[in-house]
C-alpha atoms as a PDB file:
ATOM      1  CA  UNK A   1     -12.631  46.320  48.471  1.00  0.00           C
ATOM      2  CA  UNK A   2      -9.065  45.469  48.101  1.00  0.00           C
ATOM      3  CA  UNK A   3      -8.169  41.615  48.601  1.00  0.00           C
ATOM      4  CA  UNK A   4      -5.210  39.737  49.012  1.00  0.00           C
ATOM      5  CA  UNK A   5      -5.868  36.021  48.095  1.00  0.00           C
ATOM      6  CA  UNK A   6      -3.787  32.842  48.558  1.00  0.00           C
ATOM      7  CA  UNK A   7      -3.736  29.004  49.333  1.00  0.00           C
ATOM      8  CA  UNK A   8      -1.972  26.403  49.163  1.00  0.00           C
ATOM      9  CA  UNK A   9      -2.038  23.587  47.063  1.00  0.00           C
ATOM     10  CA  UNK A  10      -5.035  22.030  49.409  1.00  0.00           C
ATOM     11  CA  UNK A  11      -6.822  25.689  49.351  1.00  0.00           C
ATOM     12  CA  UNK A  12      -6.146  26.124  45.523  1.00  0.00           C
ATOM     13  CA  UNK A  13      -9.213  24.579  43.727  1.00  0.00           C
ATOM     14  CA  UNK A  14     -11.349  26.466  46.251  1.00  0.00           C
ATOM     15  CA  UNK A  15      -9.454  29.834  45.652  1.00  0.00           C
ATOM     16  CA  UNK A  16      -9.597  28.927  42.076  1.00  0.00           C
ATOM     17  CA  UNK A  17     -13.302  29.058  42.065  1.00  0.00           C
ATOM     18  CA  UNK A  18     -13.559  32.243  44.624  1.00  0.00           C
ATOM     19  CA  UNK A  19     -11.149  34.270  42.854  1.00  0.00           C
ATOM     20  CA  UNK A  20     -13.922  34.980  39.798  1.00  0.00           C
ATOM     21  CA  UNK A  21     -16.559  34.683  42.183  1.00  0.00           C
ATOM     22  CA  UNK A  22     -14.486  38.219  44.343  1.00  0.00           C
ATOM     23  CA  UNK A  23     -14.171  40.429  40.498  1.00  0.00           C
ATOM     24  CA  UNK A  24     -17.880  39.749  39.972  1.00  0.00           C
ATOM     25  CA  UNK A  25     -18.983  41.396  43.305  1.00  0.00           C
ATOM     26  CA  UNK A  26     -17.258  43.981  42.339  1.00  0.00           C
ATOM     27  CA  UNK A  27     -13.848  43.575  44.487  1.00  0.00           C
ATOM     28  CA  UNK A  28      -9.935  43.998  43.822  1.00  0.00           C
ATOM     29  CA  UNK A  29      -8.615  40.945  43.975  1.00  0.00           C
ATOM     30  CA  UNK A  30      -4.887  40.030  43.680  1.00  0.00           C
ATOM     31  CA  UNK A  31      -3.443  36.267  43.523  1.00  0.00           C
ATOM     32  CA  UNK A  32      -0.934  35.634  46.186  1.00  0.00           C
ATOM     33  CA  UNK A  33      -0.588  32.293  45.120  1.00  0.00           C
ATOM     34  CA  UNK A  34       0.173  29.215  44.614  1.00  0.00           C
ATOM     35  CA  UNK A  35      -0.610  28.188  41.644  1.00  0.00           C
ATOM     36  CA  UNK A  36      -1.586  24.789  41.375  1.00  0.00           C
ATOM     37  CA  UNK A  37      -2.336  21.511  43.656  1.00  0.00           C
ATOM     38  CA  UNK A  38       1.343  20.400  43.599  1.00  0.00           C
ATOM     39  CA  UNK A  39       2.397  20.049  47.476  1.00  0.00           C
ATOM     40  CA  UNK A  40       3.707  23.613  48.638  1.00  0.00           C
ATOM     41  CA  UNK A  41       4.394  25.740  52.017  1.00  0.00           C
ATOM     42  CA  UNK A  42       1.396  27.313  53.169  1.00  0.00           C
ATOM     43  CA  UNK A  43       3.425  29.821  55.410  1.00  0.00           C
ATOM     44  CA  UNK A  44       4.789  31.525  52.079  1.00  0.00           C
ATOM     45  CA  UNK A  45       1.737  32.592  51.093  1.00  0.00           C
ATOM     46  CA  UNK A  46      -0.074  33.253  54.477  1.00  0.00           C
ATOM     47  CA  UNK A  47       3.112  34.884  54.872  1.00  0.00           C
ATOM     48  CA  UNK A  48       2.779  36.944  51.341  1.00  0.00           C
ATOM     49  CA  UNK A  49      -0.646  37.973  52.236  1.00  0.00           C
ATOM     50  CA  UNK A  50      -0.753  38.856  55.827  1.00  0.00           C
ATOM     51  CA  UNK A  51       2.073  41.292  54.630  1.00  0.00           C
ATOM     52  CA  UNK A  52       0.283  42.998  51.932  1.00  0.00           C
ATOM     53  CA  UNK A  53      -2.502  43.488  54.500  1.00  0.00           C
ATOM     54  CA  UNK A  54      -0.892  44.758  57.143  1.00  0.00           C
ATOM     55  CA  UNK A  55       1.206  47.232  54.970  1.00  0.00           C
ATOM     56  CA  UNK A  56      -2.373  48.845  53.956  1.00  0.00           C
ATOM     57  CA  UNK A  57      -2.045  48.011  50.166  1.00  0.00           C
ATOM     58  CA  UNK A  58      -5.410  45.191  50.421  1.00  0.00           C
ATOM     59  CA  UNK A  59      -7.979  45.965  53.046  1.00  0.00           C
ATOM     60  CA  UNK A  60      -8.338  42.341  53.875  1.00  0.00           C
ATOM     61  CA  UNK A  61      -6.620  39.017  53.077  1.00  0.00           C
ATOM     62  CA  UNK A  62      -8.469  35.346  52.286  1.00  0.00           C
ATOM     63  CA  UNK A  63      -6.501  32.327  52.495  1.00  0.00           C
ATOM     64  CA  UNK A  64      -7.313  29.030  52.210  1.00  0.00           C
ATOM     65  CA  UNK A  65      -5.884  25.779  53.092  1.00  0.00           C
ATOM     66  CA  UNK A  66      -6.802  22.239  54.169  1.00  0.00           C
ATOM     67  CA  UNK A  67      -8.224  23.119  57.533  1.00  0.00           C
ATOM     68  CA  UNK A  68      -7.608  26.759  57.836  1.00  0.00           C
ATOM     69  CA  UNK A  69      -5.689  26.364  60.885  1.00  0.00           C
ATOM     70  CA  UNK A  70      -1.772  26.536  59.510  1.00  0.00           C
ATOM     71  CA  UNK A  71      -2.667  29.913  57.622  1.00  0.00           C
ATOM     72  CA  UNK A  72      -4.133  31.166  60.657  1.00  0.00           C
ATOM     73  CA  UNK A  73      -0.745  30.253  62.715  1.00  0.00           C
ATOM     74  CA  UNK A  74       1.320  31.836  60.002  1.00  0.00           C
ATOM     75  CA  UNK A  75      -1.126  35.070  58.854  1.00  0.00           C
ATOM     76  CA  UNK A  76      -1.082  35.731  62.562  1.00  0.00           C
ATOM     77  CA  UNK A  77       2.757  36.004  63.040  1.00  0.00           C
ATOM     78  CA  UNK A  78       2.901  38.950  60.604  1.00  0.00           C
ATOM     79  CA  UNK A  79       2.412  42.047  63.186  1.00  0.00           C
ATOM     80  CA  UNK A  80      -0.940  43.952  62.333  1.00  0.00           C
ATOM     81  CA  UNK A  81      -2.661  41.186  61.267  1.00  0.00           C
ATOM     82  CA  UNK A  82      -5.749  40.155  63.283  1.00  0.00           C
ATOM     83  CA  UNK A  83      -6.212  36.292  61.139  1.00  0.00           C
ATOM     84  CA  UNK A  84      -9.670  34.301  61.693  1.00  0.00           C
ATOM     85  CA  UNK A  85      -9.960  30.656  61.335  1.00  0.00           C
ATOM     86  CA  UNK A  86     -13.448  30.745  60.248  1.00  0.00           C
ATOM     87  CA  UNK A  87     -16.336  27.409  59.775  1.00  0.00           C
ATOM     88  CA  UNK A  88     -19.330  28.786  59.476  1.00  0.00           C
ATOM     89  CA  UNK A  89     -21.674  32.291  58.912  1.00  0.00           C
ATOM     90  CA  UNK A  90     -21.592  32.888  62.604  1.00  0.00           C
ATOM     91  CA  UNK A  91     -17.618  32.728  63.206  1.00  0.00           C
ATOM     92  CA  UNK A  92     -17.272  34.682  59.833  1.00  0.00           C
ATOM     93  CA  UNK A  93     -19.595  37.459  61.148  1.00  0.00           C
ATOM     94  CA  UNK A  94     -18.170  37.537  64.570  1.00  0.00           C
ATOM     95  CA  UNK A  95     -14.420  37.889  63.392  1.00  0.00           C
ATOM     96  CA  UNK A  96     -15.635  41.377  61.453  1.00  0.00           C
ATOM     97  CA  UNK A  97     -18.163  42.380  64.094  1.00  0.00           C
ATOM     98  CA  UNK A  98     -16.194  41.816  67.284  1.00  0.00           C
ATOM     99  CA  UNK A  99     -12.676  41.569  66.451  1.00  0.00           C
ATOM    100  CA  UNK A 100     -12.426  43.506  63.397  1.00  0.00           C
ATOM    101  CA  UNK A 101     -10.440  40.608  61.231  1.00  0.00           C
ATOM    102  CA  UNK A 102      -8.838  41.648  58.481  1.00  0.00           C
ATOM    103  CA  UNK A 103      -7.547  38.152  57.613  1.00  0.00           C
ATOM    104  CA  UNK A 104     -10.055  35.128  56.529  1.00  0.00           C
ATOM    105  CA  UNK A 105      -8.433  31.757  57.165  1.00  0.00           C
ATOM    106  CA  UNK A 106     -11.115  28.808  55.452  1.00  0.00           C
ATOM    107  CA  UNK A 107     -10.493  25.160  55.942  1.00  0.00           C
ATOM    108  CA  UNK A 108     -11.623  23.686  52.273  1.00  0.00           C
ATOM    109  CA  UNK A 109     -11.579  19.970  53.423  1.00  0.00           C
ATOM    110  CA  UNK A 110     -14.465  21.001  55.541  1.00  0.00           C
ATOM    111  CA  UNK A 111     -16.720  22.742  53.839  1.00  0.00           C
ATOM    112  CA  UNK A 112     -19.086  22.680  50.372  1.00  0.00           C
ATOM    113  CA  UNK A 113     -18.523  25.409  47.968  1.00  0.00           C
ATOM    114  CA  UNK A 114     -21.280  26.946  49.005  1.00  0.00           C
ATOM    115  CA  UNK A 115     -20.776  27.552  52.581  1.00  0.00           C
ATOM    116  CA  UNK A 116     -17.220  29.044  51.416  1.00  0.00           C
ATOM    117  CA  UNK A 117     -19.249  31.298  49.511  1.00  0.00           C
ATOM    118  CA  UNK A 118     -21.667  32.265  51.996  1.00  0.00           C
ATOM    119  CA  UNK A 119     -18.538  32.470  54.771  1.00  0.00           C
ATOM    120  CA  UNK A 120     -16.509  34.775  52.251  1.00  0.00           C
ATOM    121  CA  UNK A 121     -19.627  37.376  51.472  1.00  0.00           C
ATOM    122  CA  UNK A 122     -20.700  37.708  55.203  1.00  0.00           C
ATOM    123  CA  UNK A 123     -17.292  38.068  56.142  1.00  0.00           C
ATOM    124  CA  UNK A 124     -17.103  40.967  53.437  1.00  0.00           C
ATOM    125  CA  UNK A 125     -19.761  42.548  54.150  1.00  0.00           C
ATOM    126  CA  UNK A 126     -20.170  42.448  58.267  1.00  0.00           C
ATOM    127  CA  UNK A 127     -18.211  45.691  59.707  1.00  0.00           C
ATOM    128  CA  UNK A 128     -16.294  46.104  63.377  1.00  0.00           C
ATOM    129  CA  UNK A 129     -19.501  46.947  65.812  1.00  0.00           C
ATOM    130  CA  UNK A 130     -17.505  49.500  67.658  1.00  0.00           C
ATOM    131  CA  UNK A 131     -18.571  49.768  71.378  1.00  0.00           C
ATOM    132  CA  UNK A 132     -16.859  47.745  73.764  1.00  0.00           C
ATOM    133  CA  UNK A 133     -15.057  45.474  71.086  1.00  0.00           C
ATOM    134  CA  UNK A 134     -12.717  49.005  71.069  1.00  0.00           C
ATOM    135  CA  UNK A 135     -11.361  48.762  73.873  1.00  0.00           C
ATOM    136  CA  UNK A 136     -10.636  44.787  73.527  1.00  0.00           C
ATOM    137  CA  UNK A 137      -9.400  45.344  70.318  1.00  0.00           C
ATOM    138  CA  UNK A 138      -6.646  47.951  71.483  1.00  0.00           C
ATOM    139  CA  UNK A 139      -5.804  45.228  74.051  1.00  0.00           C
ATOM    140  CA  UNK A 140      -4.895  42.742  71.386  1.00  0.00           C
ATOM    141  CA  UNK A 141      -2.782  45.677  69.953  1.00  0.00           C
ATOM    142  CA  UNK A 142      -1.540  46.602  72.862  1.00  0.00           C
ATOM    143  CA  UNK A 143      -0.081  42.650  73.674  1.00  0.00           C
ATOM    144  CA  UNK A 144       1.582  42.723  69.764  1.00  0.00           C
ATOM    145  CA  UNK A 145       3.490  45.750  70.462  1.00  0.00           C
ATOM    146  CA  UNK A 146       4.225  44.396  74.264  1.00  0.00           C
ATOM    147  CA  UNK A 147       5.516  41.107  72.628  1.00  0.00           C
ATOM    148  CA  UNK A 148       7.865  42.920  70.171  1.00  0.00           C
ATOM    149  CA  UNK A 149       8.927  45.230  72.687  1.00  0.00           C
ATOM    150  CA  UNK A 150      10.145  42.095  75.059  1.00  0.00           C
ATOM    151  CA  UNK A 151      11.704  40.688  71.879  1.00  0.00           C
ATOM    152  CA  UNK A 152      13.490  43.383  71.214  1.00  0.00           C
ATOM    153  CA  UNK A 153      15.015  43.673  74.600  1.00  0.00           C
ATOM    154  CA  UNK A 154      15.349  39.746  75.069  1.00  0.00           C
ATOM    155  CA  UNK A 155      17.551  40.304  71.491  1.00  0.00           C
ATOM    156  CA  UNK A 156      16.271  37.504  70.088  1.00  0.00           C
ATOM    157  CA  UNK A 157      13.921  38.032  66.379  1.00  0.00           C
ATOM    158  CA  UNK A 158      10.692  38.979  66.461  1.00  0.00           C
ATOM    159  CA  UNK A 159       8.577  36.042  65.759  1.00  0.00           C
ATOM    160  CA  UNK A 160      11.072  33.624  66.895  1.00  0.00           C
ATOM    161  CA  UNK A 161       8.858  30.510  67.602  1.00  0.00           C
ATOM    162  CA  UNK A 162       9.981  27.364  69.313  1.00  0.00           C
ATOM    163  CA  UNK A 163       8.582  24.153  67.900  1.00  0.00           C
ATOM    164  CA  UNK A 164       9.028  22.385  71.192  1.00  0.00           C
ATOM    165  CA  UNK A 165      10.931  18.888  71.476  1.00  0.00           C
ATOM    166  CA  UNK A 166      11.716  17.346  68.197  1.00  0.00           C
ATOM    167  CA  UNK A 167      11.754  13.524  67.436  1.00  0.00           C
ATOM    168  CA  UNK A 168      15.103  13.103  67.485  1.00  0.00           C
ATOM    169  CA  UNK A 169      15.474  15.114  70.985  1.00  0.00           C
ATOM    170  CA  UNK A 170      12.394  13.348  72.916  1.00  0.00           C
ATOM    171  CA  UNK A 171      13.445  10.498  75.142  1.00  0.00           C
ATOM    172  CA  UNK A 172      12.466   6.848  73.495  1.00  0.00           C
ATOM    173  CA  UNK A 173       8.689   5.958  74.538  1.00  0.00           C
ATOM    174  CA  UNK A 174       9.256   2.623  76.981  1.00  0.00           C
ATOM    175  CA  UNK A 175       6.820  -0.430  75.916  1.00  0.00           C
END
């Protein structure tokens, strides 16, 4: 299998360790990045690898960050991509099995090396069930090209988020 790996700095010592862990099992593996603890952006490389999967060069992506849950916001953005946050065996097999992820998203902070390992090889080897998870599949498809379809007609970018009230914009909190 073909897979896109990346982290960021909080994800890296646990990508660091998968990465040999992926070439003896007998997968592709490319290195998205980054490349070392120092503080980085996690969407650039959620970003980087959510692209090379949905473009069909990597069958799946990993990525790995303090809790998961940032790389699953940003792999999720990239249209195509169907990102899991995953925590344990059961999660990791029900993202393949029922809604045929091809994005891994792995909080490090929470878990032992070896329950990455075990999360990473089930999620590998589980495949999409088929049946009914079809059709609810295709729905998920069907709201991603419904979303870009109402962006493109509202003119405004596709993916254009809004991070809600900021600080500086939020009325002062009365004592």
């Amino acid at each position: 299998m073909r897979i896109a790996l990346g982290s960021d700095h909080r994800g890296y010592e646990g990508k660091r360790h998968l990465a040999p862990l992926l070439k003896k099992w007998g997968h592709q593996v490319r290195d998205f990045g980054c490349d070392s603890i120092r503080p980085c952006d996690y969407p650039d490389y959620a970003g980087a690898v959510a692209r090379a999967v949905a473009s069909g060069e990597y069958d799946v992506g990993i990525l790995l960050d303090g809790s998961g849950i940032g790389m699953s916001i940003a792999a999720n953005k990239v249209i195509g991509v169907r990102a899991a946050l995953v925590h344990d065996e059961v999660t990791a097999r029900l993202a393949r099995e029922y809604n045929h992820c091809n994005v891994l998203c792995i909080g490090t902070d929470l878990l032992s090396a070896d329950q990455l390992k075990t999360i990473v090889h089930i999620f590998l080897t589980c495949s999409f069930a088929e049946g009914r998870h079809v059709r609810r599949v295709a729905k998920v498809c069907q709201l991603e090209a419904e979303s870009v379809r109402e962006a493109r007609e509202q003119l405004r970018p596709v993916g254009t988020c809004s991070m809600g009230p900021t600080a500086a914009s939020r009325p002062p909190l009365r004592s």
